[in-house]
C-alpha atoms as a PDB file:
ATOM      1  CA  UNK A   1      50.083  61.313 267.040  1.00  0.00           C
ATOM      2  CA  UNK A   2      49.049  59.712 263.586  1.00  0.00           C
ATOM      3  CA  UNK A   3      48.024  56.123 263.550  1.00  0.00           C
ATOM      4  CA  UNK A   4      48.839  54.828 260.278  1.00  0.00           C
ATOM      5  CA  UNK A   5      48.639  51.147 259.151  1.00  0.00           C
ATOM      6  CA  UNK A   6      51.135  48.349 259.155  1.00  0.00           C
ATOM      7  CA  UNK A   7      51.164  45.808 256.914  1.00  0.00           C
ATOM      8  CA  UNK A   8      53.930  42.936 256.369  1.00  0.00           C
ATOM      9  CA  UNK A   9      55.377  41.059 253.346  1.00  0.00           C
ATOM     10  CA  UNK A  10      56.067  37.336 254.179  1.00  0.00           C
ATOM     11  CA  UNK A  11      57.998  36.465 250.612  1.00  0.00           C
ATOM     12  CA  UNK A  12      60.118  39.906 250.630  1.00  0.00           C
ATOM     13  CA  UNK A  13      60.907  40.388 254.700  1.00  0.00           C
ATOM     14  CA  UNK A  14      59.798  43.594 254.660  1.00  0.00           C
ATOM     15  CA  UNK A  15      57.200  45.476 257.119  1.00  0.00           C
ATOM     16  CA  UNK A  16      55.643  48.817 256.034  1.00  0.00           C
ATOM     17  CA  UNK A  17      54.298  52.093 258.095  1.00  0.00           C
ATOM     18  CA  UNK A  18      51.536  53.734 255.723  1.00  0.00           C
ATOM     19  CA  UNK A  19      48.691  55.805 255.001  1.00  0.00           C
ATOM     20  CA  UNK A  20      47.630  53.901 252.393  1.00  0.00           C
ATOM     21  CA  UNK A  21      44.484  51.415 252.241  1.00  0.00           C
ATOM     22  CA  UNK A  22      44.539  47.386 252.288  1.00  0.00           C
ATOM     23  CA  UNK A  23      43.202  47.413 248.470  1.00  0.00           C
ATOM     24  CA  UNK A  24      46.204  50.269 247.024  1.00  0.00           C
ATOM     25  CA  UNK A  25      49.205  47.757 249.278  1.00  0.00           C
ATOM     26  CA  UNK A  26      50.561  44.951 246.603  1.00  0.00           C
ATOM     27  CA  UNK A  27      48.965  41.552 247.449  1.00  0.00           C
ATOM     28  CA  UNK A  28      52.175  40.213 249.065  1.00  0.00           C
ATOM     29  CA  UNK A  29      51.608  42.682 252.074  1.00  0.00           C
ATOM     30  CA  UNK A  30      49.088  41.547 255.014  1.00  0.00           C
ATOM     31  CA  UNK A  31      47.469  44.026 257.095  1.00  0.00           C
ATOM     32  CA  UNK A  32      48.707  43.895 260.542  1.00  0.00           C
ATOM     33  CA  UNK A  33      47.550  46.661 262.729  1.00  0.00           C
ATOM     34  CA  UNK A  34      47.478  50.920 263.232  1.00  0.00           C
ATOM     35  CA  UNK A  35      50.481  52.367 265.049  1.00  0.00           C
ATOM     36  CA  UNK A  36      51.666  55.364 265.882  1.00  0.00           C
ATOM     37  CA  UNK A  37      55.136  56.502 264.376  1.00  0.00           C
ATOM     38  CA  UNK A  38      56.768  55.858 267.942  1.00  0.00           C
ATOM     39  CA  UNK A  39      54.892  52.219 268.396  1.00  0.00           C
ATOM     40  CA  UNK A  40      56.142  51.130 264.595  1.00  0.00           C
ATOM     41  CA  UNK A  41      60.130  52.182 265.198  1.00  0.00           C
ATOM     42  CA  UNK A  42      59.547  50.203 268.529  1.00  0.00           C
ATOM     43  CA  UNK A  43      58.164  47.443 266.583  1.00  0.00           C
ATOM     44  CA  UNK A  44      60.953  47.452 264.246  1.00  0.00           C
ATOM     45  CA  UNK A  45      63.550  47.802 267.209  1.00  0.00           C
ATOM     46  CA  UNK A  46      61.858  44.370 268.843  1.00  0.00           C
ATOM     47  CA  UNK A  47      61.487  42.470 265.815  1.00  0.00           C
ATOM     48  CA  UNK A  48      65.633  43.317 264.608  1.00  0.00           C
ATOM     49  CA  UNK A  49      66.803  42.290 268.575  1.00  0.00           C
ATOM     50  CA  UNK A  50      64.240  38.809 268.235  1.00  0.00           C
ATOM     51  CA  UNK A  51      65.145  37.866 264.675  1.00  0.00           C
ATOM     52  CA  UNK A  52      68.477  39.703 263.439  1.00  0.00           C
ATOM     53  CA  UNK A  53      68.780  38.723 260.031  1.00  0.00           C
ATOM     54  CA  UNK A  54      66.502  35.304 260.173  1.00  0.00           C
ATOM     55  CA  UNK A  55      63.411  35.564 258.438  1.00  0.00           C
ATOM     56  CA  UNK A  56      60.344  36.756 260.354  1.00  0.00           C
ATOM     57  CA  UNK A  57      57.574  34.336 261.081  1.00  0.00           C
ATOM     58  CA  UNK A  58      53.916  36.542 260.065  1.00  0.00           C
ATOM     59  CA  UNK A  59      52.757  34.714 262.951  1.00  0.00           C
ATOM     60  CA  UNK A  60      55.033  35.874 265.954  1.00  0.00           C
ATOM     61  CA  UNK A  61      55.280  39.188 264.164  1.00  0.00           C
ATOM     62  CA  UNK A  62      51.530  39.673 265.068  1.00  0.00           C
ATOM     63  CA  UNK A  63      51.579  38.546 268.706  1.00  0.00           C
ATOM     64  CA  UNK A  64      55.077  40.713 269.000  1.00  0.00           C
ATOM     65  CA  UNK A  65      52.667  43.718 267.284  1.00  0.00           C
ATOM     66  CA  UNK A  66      49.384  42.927 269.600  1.00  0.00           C
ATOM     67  CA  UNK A  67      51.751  42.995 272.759  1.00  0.00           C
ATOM     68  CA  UNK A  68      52.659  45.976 272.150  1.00  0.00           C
ATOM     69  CA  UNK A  69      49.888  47.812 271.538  1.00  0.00           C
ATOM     70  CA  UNK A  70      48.662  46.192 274.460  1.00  0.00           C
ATOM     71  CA  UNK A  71      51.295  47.339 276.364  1.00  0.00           C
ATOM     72  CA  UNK A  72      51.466  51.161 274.725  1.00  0.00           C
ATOM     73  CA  UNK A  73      48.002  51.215 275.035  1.00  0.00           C
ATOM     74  CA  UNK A  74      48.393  50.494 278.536  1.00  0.00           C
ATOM     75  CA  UNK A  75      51.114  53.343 279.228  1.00  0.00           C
ATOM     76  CA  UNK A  76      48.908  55.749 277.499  1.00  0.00           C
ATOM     77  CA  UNK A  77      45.944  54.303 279.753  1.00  0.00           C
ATOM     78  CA  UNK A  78      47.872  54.700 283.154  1.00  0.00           C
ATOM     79  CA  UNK A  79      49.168  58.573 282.032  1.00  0.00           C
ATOM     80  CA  UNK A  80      45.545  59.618 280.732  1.00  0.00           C
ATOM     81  CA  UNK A  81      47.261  60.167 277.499  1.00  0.00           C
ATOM     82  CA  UNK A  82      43.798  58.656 275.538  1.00  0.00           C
END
């Protein structure tokens, strides 16, 4: 699977999955981590049940992120998937 980059736009509320570098994203967007295709529509899934339609706080949204590549990593770890 393809790790891509995630970045996330605090003014906007919106949260991207891309190949592209920190210096071609817009300057609103800040660089959050590489995930898989799977590990981003999980993200998504997580951060939609924790916040609904209330603005995302950059902040959370990384230790929600971190967890869970902790925790995929993890799964991957324990099936010898690395």
């Amino acid at each position: 699977m393809k790790n891509r980059n995630v970045y996330f736009d605090n003014t906007n509320q919106k949260i991207r999955w891309t190949q592209s570098e920190f210096k071609d994203i817009a300057v609103t967007y800040e660089y959050i981590g590489k995930s898989t295709k799977l590990e981003f529509d999980l993200l998504i899934e997580l951060l939609w049940h924790k916040y609904e339609d209330s603005d995302i706080d950059p902040v959370e949204l990384k230790r929600i992120f971190n967890e869970l590549r902790s925790f995929c990593d993890s799964v991957k770890q324990n099936y010898s998937l690395f």
